[in-house]
N, C-alpha and C. Protein backbone atom coordinates (compact mmCIF):
# COMPACT_ATOMS: atom_id res chain seq x y z
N UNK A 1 -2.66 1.99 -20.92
CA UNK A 1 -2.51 2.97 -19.86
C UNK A 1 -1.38 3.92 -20.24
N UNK A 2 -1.64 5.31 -19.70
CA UNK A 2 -0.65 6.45 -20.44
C UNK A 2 0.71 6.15 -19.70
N UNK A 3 1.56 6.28 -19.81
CA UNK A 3 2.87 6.44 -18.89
C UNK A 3 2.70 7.57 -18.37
N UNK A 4 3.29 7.56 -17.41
CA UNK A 4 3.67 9.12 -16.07
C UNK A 4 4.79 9.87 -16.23
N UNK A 5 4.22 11.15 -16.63
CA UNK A 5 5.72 11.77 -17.44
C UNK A 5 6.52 11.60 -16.27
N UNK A 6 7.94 11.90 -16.76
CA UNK A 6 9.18 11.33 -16.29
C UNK A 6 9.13 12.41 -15.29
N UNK A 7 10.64 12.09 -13.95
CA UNK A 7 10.54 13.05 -13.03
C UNK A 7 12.08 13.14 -13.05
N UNK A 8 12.72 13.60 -14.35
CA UNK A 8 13.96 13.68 -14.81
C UNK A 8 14.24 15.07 -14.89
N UNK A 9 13.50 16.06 -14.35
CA UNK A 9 13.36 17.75 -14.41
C UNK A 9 14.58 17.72 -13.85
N UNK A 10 15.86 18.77 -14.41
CA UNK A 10 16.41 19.20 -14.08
C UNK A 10 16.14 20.00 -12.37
N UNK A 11 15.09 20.09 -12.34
CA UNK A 11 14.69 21.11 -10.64
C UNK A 11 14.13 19.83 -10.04
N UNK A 12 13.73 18.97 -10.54
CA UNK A 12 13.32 17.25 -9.28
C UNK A 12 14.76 16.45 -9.33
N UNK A 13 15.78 16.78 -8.29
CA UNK A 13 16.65 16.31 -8.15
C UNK A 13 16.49 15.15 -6.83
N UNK A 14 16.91 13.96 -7.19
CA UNK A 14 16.76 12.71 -6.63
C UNK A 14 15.61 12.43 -6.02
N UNK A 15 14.87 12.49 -7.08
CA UNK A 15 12.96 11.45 -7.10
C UNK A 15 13.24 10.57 -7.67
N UNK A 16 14.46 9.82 -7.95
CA UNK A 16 14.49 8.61 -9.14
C UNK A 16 13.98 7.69 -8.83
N UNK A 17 14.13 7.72 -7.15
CA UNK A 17 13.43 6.57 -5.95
C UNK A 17 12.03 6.39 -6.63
N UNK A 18 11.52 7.77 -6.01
CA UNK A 18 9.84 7.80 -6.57
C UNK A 18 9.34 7.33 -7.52
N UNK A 19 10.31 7.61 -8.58
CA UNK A 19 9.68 6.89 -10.05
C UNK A 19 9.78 5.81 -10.25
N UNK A 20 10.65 4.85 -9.61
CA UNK A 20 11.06 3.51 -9.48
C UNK A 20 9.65 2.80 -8.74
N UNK A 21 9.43 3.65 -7.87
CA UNK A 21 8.22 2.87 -7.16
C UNK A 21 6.99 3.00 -7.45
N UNK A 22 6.77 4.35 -8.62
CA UNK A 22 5.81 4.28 -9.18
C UNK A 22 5.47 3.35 -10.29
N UNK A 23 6.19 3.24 -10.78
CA UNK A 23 6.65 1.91 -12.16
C UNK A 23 6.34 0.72 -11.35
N UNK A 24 6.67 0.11 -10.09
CA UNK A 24 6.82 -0.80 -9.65
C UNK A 24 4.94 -1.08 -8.97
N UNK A 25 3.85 0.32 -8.53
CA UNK A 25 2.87 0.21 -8.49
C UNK A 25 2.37 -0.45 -9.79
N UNK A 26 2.35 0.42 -10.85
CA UNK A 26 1.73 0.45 -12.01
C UNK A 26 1.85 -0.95 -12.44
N UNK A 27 2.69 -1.50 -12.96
CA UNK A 27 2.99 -3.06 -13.05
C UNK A 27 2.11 -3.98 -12.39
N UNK A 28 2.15 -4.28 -11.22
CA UNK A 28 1.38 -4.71 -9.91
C UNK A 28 -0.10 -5.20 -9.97
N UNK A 29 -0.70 -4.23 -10.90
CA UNK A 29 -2.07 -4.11 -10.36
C UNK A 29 -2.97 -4.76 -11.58
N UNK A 30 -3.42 -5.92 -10.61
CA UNK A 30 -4.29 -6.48 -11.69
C UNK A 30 -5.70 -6.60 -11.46
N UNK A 31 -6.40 -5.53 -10.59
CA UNK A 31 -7.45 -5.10 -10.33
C UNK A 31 -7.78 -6.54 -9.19
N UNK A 32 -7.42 -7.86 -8.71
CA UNK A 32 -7.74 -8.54 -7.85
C UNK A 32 -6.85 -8.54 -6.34
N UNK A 33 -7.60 -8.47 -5.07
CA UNK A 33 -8.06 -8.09 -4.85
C UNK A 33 -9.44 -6.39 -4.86
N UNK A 34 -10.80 -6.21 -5.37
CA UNK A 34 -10.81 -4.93 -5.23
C UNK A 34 -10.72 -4.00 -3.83
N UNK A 35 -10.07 -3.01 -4.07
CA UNK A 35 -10.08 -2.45 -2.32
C UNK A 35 -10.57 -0.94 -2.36
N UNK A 36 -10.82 -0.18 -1.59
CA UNK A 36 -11.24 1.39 -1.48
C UNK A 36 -9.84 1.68 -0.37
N UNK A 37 -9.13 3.34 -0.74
CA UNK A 37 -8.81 3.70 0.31
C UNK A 37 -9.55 4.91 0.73
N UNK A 38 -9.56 5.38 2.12
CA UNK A 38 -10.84 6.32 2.30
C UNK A 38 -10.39 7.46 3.78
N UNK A 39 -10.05 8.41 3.84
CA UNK A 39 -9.86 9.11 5.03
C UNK A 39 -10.93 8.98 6.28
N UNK A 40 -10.29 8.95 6.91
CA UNK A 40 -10.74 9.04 8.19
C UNK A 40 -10.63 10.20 9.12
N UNK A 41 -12.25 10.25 9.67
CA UNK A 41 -11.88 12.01 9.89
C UNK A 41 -11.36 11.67 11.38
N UNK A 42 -10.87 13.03 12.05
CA UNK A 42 -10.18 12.81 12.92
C UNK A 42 -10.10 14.29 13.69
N UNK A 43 -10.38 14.32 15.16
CA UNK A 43 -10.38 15.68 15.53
C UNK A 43 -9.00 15.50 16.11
N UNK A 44 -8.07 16.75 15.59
CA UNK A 44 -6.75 16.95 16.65
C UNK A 44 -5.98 15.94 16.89
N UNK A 45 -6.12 14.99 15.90
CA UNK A 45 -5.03 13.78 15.72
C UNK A 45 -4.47 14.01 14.10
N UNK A 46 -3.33 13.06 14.29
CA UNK A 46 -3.03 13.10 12.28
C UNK A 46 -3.96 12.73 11.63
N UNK A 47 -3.77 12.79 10.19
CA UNK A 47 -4.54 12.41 9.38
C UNK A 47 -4.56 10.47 9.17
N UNK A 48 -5.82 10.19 9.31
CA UNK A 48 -5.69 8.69 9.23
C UNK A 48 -6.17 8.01 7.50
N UNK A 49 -6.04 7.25 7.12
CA UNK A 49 -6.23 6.72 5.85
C UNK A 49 -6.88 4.90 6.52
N UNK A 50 -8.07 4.42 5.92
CA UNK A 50 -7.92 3.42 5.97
C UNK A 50 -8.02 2.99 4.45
N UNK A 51 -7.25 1.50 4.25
CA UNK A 51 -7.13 0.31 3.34
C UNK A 51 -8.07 -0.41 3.65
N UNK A 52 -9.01 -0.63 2.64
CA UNK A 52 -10.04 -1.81 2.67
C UNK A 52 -10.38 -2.47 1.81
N UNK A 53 -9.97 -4.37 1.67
CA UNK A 53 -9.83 -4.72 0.49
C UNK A 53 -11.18 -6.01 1.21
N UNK A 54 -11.76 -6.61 -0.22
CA UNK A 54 -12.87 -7.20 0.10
C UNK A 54 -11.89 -9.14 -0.40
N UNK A 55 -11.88 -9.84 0.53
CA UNK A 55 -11.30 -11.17 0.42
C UNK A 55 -11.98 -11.85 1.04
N UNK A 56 -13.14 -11.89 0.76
CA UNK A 56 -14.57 -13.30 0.84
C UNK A 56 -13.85 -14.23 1.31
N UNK A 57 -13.53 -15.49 1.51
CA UNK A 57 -13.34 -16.83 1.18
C UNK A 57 -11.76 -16.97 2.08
N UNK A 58 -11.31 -15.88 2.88
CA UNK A 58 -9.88 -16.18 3.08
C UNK A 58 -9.92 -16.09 4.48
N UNK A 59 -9.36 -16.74 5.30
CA UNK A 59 -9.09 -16.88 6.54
C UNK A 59 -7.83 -16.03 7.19
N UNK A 60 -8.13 -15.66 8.35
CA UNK A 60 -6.93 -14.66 9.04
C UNK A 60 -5.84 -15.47 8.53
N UNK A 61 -5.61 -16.82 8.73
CA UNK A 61 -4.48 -17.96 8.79
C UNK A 61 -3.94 -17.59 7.08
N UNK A 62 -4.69 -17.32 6.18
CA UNK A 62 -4.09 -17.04 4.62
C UNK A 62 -3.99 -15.96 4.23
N UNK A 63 -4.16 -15.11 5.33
CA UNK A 63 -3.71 -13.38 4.75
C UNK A 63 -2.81 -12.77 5.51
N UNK A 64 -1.76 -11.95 5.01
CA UNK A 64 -0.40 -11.86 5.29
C UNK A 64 -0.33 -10.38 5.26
N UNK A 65 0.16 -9.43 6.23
CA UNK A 65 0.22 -8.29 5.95
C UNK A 65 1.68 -7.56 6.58
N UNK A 66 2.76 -7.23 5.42
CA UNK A 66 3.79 -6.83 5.78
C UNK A 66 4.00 -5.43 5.88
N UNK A 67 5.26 -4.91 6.16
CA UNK A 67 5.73 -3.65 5.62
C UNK A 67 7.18 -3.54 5.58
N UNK A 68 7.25 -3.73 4.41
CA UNK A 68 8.92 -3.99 3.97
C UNK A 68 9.46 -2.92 3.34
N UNK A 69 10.19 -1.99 3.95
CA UNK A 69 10.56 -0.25 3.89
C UNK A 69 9.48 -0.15 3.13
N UNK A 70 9.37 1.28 2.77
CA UNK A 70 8.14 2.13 2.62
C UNK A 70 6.88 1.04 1.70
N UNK A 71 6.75 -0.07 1.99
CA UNK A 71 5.90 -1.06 0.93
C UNK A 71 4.92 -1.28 1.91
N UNK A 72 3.85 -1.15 1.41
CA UNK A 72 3.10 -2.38 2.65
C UNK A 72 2.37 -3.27 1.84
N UNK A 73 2.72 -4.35 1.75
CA UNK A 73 2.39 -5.71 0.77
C UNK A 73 1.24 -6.55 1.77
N UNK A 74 0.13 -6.22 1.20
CA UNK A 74 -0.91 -7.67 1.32
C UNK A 74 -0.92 -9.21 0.32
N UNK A 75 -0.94 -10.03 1.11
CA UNK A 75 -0.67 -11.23 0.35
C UNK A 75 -1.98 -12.08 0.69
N UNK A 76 -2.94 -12.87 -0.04
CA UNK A 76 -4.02 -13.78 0.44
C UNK A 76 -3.46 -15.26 -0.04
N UNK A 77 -3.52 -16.25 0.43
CA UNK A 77 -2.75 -17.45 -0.42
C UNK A 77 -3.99 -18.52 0.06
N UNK A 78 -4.93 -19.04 -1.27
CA UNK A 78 -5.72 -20.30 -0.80
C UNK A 78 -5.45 -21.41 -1.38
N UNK A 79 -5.64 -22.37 -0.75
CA UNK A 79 -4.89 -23.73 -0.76
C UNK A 79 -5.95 -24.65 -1.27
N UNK A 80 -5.95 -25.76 -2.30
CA UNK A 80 -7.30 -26.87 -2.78
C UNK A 80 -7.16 -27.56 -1.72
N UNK A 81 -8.27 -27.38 -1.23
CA UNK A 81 -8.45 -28.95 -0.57
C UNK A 81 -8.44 -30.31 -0.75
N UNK A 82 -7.58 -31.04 -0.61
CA UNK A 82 -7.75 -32.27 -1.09
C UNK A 82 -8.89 -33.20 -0.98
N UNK A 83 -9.30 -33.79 -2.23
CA UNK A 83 -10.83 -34.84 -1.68
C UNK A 83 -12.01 -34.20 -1.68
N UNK A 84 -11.98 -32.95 -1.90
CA UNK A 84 -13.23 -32.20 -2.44
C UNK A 84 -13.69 -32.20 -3.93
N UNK A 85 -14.56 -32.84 -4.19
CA UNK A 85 -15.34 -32.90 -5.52
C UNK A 85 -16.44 -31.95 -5.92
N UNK A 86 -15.98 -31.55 -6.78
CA UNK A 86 -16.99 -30.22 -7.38
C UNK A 86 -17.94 -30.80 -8.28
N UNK A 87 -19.40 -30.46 -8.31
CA UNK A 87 -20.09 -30.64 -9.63
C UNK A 87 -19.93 -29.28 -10.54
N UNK A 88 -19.47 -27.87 -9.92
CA UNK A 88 -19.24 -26.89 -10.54
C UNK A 88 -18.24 -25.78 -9.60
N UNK A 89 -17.23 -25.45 -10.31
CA UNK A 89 -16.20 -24.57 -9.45
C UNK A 89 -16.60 -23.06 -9.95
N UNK A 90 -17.28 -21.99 -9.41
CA UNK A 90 -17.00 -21.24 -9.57
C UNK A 90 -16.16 -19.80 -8.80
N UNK A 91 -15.95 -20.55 -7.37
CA UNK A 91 -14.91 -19.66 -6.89
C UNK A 91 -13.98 -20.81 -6.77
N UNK A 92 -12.84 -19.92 -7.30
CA UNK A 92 -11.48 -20.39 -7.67
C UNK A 92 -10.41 -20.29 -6.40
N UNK A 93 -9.72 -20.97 -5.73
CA UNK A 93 -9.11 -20.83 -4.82
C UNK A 93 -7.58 -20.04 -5.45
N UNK A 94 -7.39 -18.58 -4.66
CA UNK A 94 -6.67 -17.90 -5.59
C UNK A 94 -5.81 -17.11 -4.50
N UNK A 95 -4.64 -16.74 -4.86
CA UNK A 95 -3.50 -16.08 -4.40
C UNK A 95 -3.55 -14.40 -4.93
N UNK A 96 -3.19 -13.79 -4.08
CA UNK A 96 -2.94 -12.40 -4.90
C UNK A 96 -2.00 -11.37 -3.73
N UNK A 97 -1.41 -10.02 -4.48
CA UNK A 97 -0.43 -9.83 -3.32
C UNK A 97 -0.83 -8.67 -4.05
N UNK A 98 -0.90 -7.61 -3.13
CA UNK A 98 -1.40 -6.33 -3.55
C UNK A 98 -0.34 -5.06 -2.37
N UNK A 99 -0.03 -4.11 -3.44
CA UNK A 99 1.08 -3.72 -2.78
C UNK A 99 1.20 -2.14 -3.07
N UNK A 100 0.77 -1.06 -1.34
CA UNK A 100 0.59 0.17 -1.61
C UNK A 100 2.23 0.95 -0.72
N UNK A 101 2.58 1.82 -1.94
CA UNK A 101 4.04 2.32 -1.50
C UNK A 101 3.59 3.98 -0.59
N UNK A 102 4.72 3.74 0.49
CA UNK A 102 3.58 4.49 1.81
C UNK A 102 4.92 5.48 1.51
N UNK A 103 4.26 6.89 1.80
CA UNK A 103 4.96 8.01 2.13
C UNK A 103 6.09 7.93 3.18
N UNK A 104 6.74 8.86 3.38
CA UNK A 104 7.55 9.02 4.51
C UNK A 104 7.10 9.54 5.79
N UNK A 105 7.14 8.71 6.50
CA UNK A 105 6.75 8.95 7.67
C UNK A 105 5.26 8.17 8.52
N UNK A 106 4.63 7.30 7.30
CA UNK A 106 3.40 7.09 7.09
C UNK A 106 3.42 5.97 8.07
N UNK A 107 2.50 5.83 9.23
CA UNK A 107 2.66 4.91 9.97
C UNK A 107 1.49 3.80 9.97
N UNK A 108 1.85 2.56 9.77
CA UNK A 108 1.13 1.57 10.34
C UNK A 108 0.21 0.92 11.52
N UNK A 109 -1.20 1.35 11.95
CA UNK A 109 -1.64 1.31 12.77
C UNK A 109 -1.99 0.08 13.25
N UNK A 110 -2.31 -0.96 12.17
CA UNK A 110 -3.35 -1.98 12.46
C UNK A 110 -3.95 -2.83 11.53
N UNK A 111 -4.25 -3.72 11.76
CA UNK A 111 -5.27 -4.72 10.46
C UNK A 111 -6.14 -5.36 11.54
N UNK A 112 -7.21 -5.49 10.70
CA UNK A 112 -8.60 -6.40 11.18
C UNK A 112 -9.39 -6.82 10.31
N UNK A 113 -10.00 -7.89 10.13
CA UNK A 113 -10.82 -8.38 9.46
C UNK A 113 -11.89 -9.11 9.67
N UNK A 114 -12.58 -8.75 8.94
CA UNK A 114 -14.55 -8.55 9.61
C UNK A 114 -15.15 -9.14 8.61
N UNK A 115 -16.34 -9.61 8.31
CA UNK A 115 -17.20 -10.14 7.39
C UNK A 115 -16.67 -9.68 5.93
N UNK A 116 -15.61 -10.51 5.60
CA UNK A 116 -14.89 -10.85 4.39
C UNK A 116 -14.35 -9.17 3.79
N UNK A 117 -13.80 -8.31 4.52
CA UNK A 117 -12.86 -7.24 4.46
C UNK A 117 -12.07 -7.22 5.53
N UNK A 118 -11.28 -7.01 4.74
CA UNK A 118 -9.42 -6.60 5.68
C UNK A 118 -9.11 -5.46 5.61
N UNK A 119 -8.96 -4.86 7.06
CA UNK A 119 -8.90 -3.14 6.97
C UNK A 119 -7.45 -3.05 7.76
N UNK A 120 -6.66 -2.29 6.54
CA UNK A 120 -5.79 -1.91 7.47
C UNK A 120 -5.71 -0.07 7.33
N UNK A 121 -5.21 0.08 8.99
CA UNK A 121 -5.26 1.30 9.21
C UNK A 121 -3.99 2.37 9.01
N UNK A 122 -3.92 3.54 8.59
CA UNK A 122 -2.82 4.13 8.51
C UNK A 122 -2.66 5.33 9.22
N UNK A 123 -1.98 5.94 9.63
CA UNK A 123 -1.50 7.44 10.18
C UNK A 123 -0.83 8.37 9.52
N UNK A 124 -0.98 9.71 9.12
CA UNK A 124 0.06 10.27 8.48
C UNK A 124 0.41 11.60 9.19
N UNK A 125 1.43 11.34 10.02
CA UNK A 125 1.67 12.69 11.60
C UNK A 125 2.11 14.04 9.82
N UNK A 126 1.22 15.18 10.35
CA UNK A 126 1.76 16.65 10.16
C UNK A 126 3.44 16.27 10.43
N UNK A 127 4.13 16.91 9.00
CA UNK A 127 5.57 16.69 8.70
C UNK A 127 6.12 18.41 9.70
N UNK A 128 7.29 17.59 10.46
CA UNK A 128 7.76 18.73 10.44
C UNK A 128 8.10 20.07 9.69
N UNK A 129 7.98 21.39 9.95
CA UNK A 129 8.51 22.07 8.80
C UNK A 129 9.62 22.62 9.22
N UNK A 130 10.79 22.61 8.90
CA UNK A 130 12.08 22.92 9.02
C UNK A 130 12.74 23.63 8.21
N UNK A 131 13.22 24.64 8.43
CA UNK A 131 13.93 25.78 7.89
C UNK A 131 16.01 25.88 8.56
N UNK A 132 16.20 25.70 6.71
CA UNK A 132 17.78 25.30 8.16
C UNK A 132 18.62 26.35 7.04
N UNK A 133 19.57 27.40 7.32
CA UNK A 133 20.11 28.37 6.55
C UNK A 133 21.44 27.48 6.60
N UNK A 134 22.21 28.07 5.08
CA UNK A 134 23.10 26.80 4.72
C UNK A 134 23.92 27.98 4.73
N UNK A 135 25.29 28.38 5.37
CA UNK A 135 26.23 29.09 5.54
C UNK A 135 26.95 29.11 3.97
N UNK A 136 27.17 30.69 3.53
CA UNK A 136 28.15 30.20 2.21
C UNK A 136 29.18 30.65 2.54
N UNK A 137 30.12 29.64 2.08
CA UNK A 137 31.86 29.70 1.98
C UNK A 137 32.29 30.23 1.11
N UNK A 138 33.39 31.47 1.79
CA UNK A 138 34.34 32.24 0.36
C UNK A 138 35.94 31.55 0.63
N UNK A 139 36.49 32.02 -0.76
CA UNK A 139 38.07 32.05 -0.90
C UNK A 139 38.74 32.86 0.02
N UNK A 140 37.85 33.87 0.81
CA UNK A 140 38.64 34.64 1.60
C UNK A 140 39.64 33.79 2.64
């Protein structure tokens, strides 16, 4: 995978955040869970985004959905059952933590989960636009 040119521009002054968390996506992703994200149309409300990841086999009780500053970390954790004998295993009881870094301002609506997808919902309110004139100071 290519690296993401740097955001060390003399004119991108303090994105170092950004690049930290982009590095910290990129790393992350080991294609399990697969998920789609997908807009949601919307009359005269913000813009909505839903997350939809497909976790067959996992119970509300083993899926975990945080948001730890701008992170929102999904976690699935399945447990062997003890005393179950397989003549053939081919689904694997498996853990995975999948983790999308949310804009500023980006709000958390919701999770639900329906015939083996977990949807969580997002908001993204129109940013204020703000114009603020910065007074300059002389030696006078």
């Amino acid at each position: 995978m290519s690296r993401i040119p740097s955001l060390s521009s003399p004119f991108l002054l303090g994105f170092d955040e950004v690049e930290r968390a982009l590095d910290r996506v990129v790393k992350g992703s080991d294609g399990y869970p697969p998920y789609n994200v997908e807009r949601i149309a919307t009359a005269n409300a913000p813009e909505r985004l839903r997350i939809t990841l497909a976790v067959a086999g996992f119970t509300r009780e083993q899926l975990d959905v945080t948001l730890q500053e701008k992170e929102l970390v999904i976690r699935g954790r399945q447990i062997d059952e003890p005393g179950r004998s397989f003549l053939h295993r081919g689904i694997a009881a498996r853990q995975f933590q999948r983790t999308f870094v949310l804009a500023d301002g980006m709000q958390v609506l919701g999770a639900e989960l329906r015939n083996g997808l977990l949807s969580v919902d997002l908001a993204r309110p129109e940013p204020e636009r703000v114009v603020k004139r910065i007074d300059i100071a002389t030696d006078e």
